[in-house]
PDB file of N, CA and C in Angstrom:
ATOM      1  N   UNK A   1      14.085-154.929 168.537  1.00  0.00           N
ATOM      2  CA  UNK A   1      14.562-153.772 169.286  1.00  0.00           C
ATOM      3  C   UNK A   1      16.054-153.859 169.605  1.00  0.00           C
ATOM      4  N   UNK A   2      16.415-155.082 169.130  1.00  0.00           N
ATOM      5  CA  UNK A   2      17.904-155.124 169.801  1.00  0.00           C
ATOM      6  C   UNK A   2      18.752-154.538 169.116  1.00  0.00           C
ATOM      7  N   UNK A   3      18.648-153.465 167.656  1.00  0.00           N
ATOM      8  CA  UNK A   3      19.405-152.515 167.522  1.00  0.00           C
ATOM      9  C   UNK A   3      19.410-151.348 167.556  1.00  0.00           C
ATOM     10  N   UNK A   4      18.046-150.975 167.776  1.00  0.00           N
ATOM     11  CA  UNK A   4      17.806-149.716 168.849  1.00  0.00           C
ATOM     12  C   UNK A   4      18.374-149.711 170.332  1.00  0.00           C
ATOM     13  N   UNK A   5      18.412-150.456 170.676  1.00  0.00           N
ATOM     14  CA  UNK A   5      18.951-150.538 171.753  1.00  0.00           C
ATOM     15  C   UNK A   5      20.445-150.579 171.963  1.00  0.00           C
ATOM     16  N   UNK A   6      21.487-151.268 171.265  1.00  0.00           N
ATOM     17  CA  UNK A   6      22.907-151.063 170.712  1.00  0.00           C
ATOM     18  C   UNK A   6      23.360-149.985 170.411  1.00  0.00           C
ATOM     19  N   UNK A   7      22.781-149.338 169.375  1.00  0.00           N
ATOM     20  CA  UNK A   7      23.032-147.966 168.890  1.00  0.00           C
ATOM     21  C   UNK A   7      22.352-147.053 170.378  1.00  0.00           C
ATOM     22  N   UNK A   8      21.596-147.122 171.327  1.00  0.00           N
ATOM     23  CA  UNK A   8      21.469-145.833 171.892  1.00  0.00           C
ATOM     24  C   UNK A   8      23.021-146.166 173.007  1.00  0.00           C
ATOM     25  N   UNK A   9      23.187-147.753 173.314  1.00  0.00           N
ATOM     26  CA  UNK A   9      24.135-148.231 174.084  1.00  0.00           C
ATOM     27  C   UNK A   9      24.876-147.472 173.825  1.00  0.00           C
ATOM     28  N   UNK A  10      25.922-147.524 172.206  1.00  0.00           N
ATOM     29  CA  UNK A  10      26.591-147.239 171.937  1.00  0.00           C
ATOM     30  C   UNK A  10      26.685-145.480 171.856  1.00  0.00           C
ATOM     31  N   UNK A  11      26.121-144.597 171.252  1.00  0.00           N
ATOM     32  CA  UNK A  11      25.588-142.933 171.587  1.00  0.00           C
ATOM     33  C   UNK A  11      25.933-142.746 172.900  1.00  0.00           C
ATOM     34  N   UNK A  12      25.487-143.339 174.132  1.00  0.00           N
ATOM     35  CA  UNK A  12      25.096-142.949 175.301  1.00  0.00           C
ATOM     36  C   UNK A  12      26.649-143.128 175.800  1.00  0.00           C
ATOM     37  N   UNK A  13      27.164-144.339 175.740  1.00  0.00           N
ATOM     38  CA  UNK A  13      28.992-144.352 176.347  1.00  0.00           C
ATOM     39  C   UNK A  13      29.608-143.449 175.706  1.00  0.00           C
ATOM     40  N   UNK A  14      29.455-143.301 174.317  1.00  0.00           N
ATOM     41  CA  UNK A  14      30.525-142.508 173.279  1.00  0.00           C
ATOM     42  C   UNK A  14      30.219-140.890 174.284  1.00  0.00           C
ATOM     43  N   UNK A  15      29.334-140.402 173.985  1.00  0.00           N
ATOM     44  CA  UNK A  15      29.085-139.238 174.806  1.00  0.00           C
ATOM     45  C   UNK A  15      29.697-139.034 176.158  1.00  0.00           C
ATOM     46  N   UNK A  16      29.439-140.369 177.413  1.00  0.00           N
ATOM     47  CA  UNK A  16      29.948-140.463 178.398  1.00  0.00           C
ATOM     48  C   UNK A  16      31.612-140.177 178.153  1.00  0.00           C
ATOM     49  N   UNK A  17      31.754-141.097 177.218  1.00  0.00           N
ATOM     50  CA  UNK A  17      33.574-141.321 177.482  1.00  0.00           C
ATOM     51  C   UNK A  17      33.940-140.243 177.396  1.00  0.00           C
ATOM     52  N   UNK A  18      33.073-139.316 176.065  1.00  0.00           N
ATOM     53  CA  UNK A  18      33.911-137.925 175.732  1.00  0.00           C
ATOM     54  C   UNK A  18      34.036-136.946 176.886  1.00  0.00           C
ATOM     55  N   UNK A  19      32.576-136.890 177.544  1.00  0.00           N
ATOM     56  CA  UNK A  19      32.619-135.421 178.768  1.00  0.00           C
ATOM     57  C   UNK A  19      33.173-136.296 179.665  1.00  0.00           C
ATOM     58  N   UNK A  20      33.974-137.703 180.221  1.00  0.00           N
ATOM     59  CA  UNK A  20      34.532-137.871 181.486  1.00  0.00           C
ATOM     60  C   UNK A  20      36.106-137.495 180.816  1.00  0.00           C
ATOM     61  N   UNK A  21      36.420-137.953 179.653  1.00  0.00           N
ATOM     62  CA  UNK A  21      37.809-137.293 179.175  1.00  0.00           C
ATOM     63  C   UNK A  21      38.130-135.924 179.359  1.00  0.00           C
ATOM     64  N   UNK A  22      36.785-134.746 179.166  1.00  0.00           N
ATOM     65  CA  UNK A  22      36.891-133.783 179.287  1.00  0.00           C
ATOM     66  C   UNK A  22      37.077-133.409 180.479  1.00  0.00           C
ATOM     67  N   UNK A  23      36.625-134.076 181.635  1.00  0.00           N
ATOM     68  CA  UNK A  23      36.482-133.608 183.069  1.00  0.00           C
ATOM     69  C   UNK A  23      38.168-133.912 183.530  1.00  0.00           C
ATOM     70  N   UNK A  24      38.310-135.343 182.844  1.00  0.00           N
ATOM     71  CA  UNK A  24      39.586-135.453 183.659  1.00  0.00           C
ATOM     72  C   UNK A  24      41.089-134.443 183.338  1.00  0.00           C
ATOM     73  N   UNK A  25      41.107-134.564 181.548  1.00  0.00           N
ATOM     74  CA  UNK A  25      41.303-133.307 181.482  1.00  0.00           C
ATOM     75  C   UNK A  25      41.623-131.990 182.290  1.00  0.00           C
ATOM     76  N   UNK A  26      40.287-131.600 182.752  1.00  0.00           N
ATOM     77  CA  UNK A  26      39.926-130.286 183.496  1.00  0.00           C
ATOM     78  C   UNK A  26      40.619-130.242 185.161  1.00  0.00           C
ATOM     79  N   UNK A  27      40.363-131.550 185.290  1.00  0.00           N
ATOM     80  CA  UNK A  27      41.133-131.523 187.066  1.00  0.00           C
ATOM     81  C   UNK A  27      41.977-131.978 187.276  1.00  0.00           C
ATOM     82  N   UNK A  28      43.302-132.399 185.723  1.00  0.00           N
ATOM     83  CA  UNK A  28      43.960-132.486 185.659  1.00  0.00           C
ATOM     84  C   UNK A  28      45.019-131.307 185.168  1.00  0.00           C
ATOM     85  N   UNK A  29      44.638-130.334 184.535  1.00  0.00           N
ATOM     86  CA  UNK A  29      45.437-129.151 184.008  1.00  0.00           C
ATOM     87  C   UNK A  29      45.030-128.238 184.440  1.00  0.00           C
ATOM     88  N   UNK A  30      44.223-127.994 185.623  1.00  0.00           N
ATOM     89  CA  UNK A  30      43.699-126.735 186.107  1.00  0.00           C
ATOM     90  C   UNK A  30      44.374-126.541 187.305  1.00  0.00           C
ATOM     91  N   UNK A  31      45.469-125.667 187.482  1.00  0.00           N
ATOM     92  CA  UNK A  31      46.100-125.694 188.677  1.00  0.00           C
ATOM     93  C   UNK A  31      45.246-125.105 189.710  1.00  0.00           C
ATOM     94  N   UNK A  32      44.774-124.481 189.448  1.00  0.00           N
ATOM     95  CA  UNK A  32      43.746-123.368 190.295  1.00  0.00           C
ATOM     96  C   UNK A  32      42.740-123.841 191.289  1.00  0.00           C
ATOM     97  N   UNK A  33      41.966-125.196 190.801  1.00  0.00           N
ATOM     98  CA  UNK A  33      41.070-125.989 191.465  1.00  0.00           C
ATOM     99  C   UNK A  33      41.592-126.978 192.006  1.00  0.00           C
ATOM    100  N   UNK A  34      42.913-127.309 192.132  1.00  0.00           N
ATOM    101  CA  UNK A  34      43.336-128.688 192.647  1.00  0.00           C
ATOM    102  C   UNK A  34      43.317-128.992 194.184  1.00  0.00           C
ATOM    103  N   UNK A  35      43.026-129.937 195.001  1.00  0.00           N
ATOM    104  CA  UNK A  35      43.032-130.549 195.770  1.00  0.00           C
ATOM    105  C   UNK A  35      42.741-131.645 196.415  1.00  0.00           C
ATOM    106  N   UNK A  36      42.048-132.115 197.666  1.00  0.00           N
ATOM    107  CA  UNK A  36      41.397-132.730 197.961  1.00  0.00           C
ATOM    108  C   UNK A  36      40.223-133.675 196.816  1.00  0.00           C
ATOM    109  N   UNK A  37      39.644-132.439 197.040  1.00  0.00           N
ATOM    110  CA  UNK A  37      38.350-132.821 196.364  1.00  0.00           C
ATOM    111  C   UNK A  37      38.981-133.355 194.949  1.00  0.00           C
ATOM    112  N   UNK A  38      39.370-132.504 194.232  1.00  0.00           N
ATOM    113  CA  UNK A  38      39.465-132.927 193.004  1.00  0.00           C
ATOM    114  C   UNK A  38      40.458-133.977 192.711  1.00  0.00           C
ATOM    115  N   UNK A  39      41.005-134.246 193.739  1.00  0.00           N
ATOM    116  CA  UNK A  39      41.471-135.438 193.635  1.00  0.00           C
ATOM    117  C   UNK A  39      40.884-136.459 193.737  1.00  0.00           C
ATOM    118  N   UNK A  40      39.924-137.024 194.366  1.00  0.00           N
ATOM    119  CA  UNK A  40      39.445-137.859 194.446  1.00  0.00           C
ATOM    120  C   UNK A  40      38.205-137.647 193.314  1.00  0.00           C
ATOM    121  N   UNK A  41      37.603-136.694 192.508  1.00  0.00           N
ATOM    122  CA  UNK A  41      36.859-136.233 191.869  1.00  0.00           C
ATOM    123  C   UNK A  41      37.609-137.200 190.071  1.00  0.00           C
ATOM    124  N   UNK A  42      38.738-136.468 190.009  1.00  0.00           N
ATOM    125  CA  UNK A  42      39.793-137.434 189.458  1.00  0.00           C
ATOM    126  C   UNK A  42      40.015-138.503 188.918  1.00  0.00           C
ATOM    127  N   UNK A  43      40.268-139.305 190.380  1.00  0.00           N
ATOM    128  CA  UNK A  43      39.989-140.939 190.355  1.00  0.00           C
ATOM    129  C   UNK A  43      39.187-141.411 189.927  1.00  0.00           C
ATOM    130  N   UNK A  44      37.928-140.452 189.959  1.00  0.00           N
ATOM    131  CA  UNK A  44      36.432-141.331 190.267  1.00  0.00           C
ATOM    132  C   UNK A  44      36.335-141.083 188.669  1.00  0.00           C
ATOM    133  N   UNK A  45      36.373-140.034 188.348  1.00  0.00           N
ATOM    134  CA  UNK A  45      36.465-139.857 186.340  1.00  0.00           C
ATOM    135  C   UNK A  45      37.239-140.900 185.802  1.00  0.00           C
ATOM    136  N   UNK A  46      38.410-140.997 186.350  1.00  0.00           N
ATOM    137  CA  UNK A  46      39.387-142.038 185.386  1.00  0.00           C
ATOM    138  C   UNK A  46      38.825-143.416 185.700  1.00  0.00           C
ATOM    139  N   UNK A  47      37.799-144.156 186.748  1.00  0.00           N
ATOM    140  CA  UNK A  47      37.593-145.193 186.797  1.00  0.00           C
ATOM    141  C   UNK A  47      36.768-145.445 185.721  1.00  0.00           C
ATOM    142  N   UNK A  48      35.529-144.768 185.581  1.00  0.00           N
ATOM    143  CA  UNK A  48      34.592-144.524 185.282  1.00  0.00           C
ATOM    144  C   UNK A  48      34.570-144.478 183.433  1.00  0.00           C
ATOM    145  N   UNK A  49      36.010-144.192 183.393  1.00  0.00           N
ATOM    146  CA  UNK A  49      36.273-144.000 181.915  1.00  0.00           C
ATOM    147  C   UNK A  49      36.899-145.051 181.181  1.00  0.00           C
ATOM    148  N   UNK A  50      38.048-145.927 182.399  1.00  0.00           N
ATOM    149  CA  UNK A  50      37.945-146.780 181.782  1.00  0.00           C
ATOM    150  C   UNK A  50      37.289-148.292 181.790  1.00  0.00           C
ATOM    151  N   UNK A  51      36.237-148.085 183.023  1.00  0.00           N
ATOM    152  CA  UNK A  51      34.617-148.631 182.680  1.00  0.00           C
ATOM    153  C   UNK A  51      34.449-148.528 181.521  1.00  0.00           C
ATOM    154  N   UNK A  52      33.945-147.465 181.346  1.00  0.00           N
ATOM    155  CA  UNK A  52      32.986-146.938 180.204  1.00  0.00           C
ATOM    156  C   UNK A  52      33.850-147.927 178.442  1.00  0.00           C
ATOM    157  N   UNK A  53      34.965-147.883 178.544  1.00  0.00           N
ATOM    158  CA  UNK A  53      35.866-148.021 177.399  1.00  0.00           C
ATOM    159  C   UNK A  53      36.001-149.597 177.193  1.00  0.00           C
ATOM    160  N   UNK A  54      36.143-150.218 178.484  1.00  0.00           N
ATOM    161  CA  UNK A  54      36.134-151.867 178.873  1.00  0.00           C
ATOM    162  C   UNK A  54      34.756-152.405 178.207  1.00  0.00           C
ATOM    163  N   UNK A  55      33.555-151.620 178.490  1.00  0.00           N
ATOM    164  CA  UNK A  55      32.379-151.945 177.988  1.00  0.00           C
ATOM    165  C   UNK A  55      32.491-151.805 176.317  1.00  0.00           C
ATOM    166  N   UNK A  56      32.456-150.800 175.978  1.00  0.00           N
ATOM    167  CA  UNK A  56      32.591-150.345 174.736  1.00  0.00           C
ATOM    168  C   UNK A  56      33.242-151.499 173.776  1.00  0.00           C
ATOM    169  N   UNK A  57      34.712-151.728 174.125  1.00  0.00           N
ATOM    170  CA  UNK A  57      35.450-152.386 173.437  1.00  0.00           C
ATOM    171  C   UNK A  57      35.222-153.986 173.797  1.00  0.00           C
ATOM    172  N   UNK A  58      34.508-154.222 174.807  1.00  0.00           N
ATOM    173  CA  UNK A  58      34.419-156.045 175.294  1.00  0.00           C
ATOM    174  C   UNK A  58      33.173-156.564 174.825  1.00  0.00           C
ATOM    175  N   UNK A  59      31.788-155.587 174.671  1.00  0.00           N
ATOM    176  CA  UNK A  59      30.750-156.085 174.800  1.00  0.00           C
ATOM    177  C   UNK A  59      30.525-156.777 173.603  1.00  0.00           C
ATOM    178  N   UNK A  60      31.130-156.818 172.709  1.00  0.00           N
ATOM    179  CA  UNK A  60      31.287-157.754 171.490  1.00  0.00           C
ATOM    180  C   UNK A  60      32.023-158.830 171.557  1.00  0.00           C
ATOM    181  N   UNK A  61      33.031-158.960 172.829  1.00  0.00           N
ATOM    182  CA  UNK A  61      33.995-160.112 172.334  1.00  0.00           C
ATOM    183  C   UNK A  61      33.648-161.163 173.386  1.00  0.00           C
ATOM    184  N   UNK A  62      32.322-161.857 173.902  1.00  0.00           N
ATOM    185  CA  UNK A  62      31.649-162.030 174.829  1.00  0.00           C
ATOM    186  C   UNK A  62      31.092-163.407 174.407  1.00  0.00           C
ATOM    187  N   UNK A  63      31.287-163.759 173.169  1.00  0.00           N
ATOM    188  CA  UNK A  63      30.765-165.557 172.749  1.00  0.00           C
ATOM    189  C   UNK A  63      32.026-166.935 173.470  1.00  0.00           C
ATOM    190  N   UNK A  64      33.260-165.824 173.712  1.00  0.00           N
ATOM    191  CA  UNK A  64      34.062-166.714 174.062  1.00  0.00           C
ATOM    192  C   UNK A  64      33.856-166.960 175.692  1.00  0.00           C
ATOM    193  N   UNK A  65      34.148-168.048 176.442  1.00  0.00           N
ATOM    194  CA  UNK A  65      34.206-168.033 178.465  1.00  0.00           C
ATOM    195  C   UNK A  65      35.399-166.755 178.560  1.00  0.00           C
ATOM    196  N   UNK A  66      36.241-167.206 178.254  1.00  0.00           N
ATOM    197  CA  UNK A  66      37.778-166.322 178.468  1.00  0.00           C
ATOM    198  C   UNK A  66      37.656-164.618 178.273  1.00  0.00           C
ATOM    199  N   UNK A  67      37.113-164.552 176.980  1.00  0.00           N
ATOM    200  CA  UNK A  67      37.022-163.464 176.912  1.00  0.00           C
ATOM    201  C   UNK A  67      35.405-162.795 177.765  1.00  0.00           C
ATOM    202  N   UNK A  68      34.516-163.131 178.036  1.00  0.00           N
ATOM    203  CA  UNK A  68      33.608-162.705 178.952  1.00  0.00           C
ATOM    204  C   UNK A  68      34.091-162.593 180.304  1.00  0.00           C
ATOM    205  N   UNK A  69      34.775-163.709 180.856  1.00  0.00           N
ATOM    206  CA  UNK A  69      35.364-163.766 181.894  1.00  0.00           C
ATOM    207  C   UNK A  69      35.952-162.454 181.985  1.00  0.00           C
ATOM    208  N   UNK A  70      37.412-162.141 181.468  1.00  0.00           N
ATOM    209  CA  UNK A  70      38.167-161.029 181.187  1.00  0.00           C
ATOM    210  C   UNK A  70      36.882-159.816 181.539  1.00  0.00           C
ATOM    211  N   UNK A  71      36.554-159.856 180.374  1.00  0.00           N
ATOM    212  CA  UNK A  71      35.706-158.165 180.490  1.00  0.00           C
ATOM    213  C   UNK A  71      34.480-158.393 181.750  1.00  0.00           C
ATOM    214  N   UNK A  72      33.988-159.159 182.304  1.00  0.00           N
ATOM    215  CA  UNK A  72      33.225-159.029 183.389  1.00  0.00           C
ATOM    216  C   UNK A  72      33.918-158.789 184.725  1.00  0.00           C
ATOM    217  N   UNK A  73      35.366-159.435 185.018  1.00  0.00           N
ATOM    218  CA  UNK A  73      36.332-159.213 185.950  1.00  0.00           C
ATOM    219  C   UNK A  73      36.821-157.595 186.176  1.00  0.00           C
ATOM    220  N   UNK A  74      36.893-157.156 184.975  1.00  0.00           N
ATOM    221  CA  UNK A  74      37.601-155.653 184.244  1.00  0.00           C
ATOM    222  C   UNK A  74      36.564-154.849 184.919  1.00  0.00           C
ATOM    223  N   UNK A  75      35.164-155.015 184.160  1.00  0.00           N
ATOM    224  CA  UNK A  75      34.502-154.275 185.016  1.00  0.00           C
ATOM    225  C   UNK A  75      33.967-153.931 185.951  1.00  0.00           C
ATOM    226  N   UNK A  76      33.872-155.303 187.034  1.00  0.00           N
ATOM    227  CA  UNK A  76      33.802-155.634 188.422  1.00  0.00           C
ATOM    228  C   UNK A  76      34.707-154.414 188.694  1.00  0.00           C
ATOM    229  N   UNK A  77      36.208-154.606 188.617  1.00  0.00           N
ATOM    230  CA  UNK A  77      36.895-154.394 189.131  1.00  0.00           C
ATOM    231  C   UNK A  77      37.208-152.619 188.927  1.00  0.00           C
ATOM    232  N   UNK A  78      36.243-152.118 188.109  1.00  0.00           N
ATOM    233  CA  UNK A  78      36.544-150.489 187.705  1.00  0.00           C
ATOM    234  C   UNK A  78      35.256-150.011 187.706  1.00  0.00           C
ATOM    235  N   UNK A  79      34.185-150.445 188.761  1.00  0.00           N
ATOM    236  CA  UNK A  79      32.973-150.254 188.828  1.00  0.00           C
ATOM    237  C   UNK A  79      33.161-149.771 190.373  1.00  0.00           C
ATOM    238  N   UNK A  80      33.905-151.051 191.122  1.00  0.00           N
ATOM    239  CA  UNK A  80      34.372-151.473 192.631  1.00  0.00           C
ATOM    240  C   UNK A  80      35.160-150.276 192.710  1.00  0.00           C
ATOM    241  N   UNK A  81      35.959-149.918 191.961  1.00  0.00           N
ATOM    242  CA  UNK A  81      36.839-148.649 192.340  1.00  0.00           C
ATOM    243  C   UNK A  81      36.597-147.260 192.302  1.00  0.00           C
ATOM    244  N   UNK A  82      34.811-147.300 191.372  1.00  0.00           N
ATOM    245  CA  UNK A  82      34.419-145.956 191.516  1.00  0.00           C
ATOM    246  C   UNK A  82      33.617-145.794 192.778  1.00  0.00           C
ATOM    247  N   UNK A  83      32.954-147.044 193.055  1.00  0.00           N
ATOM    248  CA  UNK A  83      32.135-147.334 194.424  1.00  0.00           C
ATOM    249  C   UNK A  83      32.705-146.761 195.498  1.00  0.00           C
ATOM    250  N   UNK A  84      34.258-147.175 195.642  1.00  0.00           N
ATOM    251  CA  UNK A  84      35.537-146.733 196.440  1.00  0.00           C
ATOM    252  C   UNK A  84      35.455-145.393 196.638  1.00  0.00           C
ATOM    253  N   UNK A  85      36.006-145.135 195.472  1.00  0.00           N
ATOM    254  CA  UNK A  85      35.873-143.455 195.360  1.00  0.00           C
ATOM    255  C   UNK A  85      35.008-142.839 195.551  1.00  0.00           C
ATOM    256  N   UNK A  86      33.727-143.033 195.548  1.00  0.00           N
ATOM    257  CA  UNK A  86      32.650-142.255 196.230  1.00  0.00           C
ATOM    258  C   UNK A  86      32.303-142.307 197.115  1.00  0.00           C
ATOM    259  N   UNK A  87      32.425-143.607 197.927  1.00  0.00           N
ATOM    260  CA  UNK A  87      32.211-143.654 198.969  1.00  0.00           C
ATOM    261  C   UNK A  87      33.411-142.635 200.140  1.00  0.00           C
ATOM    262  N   UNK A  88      34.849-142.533 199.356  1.00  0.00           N
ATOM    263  CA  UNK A  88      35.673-141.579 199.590  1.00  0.00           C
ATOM    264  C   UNK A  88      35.165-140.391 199.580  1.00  0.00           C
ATOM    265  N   UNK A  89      34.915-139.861 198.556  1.00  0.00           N
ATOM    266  CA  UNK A  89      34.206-138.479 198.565  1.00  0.00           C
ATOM    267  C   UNK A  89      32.957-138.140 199.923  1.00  0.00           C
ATOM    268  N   UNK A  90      32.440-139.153 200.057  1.00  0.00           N
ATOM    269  CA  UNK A  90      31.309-138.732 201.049  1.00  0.00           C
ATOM    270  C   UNK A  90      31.837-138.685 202.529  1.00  0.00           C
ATOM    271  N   UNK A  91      32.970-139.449 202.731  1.00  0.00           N
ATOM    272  CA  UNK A  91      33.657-139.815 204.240  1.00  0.00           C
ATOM    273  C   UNK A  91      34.337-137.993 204.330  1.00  0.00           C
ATOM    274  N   UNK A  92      34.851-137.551 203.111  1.00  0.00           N
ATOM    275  CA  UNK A  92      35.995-136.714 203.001  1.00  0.00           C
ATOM    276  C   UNK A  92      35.076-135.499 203.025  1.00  0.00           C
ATOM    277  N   UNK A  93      33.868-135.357 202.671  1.00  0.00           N
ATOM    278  CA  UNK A  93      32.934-134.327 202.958  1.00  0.00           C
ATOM    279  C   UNK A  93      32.579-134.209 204.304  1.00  0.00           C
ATOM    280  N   UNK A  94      32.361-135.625 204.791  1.00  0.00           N
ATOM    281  CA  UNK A  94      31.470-135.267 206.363  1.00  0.00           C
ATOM    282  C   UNK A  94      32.462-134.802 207.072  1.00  0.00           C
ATOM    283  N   UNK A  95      33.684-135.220 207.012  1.00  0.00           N
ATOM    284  CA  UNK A  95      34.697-134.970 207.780  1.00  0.00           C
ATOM    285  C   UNK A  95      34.688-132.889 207.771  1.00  0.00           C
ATOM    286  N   UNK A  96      34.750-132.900 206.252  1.00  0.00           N
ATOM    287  CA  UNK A  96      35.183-131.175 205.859  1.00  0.00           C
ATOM    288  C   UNK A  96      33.904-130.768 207.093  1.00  0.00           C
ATOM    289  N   UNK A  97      32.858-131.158 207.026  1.00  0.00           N
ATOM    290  CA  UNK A  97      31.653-130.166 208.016  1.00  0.00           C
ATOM    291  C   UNK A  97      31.638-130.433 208.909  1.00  0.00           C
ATOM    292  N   UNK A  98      32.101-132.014 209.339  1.00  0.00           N
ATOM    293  CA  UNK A  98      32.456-132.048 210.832  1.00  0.00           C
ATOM    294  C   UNK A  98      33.852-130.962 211.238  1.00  0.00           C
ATOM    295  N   UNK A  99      34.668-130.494 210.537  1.00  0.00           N
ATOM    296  CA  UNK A  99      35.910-129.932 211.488  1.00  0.00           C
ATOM    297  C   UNK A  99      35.539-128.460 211.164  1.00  0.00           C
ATOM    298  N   UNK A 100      34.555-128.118 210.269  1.00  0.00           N
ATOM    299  CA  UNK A 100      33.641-126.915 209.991  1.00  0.00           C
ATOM    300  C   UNK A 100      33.362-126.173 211.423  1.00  0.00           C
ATOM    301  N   UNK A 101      32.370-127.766 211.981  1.00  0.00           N
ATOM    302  CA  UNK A 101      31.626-126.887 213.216  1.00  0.00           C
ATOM    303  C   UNK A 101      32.038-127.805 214.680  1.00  0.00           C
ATOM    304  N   UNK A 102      33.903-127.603 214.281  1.00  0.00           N
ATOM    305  CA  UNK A 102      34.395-128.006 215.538  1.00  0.00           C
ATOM    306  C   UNK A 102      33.974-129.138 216.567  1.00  0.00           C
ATOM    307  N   UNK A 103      33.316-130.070 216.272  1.00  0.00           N
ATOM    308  CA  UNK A 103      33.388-131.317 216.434  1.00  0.00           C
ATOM    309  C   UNK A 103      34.370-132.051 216.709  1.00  0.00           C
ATOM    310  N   UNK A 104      34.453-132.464 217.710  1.00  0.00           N
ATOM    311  CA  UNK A 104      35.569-133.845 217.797  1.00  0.00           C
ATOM    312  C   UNK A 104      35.434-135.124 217.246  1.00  0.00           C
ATOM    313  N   UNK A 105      36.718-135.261 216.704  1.00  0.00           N
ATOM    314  CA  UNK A 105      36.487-136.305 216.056  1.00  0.00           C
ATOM    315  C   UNK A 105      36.061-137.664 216.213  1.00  0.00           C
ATOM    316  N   UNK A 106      36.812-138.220 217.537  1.00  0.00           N
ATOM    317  CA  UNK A 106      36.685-139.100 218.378  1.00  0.00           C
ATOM    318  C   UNK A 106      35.300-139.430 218.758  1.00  0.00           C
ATOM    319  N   UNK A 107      34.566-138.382 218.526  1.00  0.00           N
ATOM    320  CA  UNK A 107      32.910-138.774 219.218  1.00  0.00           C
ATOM    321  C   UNK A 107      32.363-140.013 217.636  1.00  0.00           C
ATOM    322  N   UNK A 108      32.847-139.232 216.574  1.00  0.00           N
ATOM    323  CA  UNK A 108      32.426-139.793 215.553  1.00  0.00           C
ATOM    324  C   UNK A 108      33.373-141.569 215.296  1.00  0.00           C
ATOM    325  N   UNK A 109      34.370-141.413 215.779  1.00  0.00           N
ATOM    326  CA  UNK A 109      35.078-142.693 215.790  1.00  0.00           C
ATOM    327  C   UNK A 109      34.587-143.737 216.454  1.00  0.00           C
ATOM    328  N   UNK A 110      33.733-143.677 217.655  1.00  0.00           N
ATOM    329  CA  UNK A 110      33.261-144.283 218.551  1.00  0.00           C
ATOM    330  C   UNK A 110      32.030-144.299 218.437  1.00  0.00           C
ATOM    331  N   UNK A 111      31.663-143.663 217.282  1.00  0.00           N
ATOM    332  CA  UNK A 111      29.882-144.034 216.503  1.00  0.00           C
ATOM    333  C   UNK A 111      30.182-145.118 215.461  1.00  0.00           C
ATOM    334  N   UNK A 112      31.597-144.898 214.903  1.00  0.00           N
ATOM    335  CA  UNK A 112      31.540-145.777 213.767  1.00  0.00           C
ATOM    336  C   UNK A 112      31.859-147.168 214.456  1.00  0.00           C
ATOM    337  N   UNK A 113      32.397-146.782 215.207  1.00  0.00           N
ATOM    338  CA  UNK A 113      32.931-148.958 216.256  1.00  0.00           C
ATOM    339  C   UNK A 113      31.687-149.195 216.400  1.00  0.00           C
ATOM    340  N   UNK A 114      30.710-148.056 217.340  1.00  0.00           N
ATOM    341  CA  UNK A 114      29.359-148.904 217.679  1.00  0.00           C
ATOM    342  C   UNK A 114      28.131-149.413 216.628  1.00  0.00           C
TER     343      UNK A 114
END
């Protein structure tokens, strides 16, 4: 099974890489939708892509320490930054519905200490 499994590996990123290129693309040349959101919407595409590409191009070069090392660090480290970013997106939402329905903020600051 282990080249059924390679080949869907491989299908399944190729596809990914293409529609996150396309997205970034999109919230990158679309003046119309830009902001907040899509900024951080953005980030989270470009991490994600070059995840996706680190895998693609490393998961073969992986018999060596050095080179496993390398690409397991790479993707730690662009996995950690989409984690970031979403976890951004969700802070940057509650906030949008907290100042929605006039909430103070401070009540919520003093939930997050406790």
């Amino acid at each position: 099974h282990t080249f059924e499994l390679r080949l869907l590996t491989w299908l399944g990123l190729s596809v990914s890489v293409v529609c996150l290129l396309l997205c970034i693309l999109t919230f990158w040349l679309c003046r119309s939708i830009q902001g907040t959101r899509t900024t951080i919407h953005l980030h989270l595409c470009v991490c994600l892509f070059v995840a996706d590409l680190v895998f693609l191009s490393g998961i073969s070069h992986t018999q060596s320490k050095g080179g496993c090392k390398v690409v397991a660090g790479l993707l730690h480290l662009f996995f950690l930054g989409s984690f970031s970013w979403m976890l951004l997106e969700g802070v940057q939402l509650y906030l949008m519905v907290v100042l929605v329905f006039n909430t103070t903020i401070r009540y919520c600051i003093y939930l997050l200490y406790g």
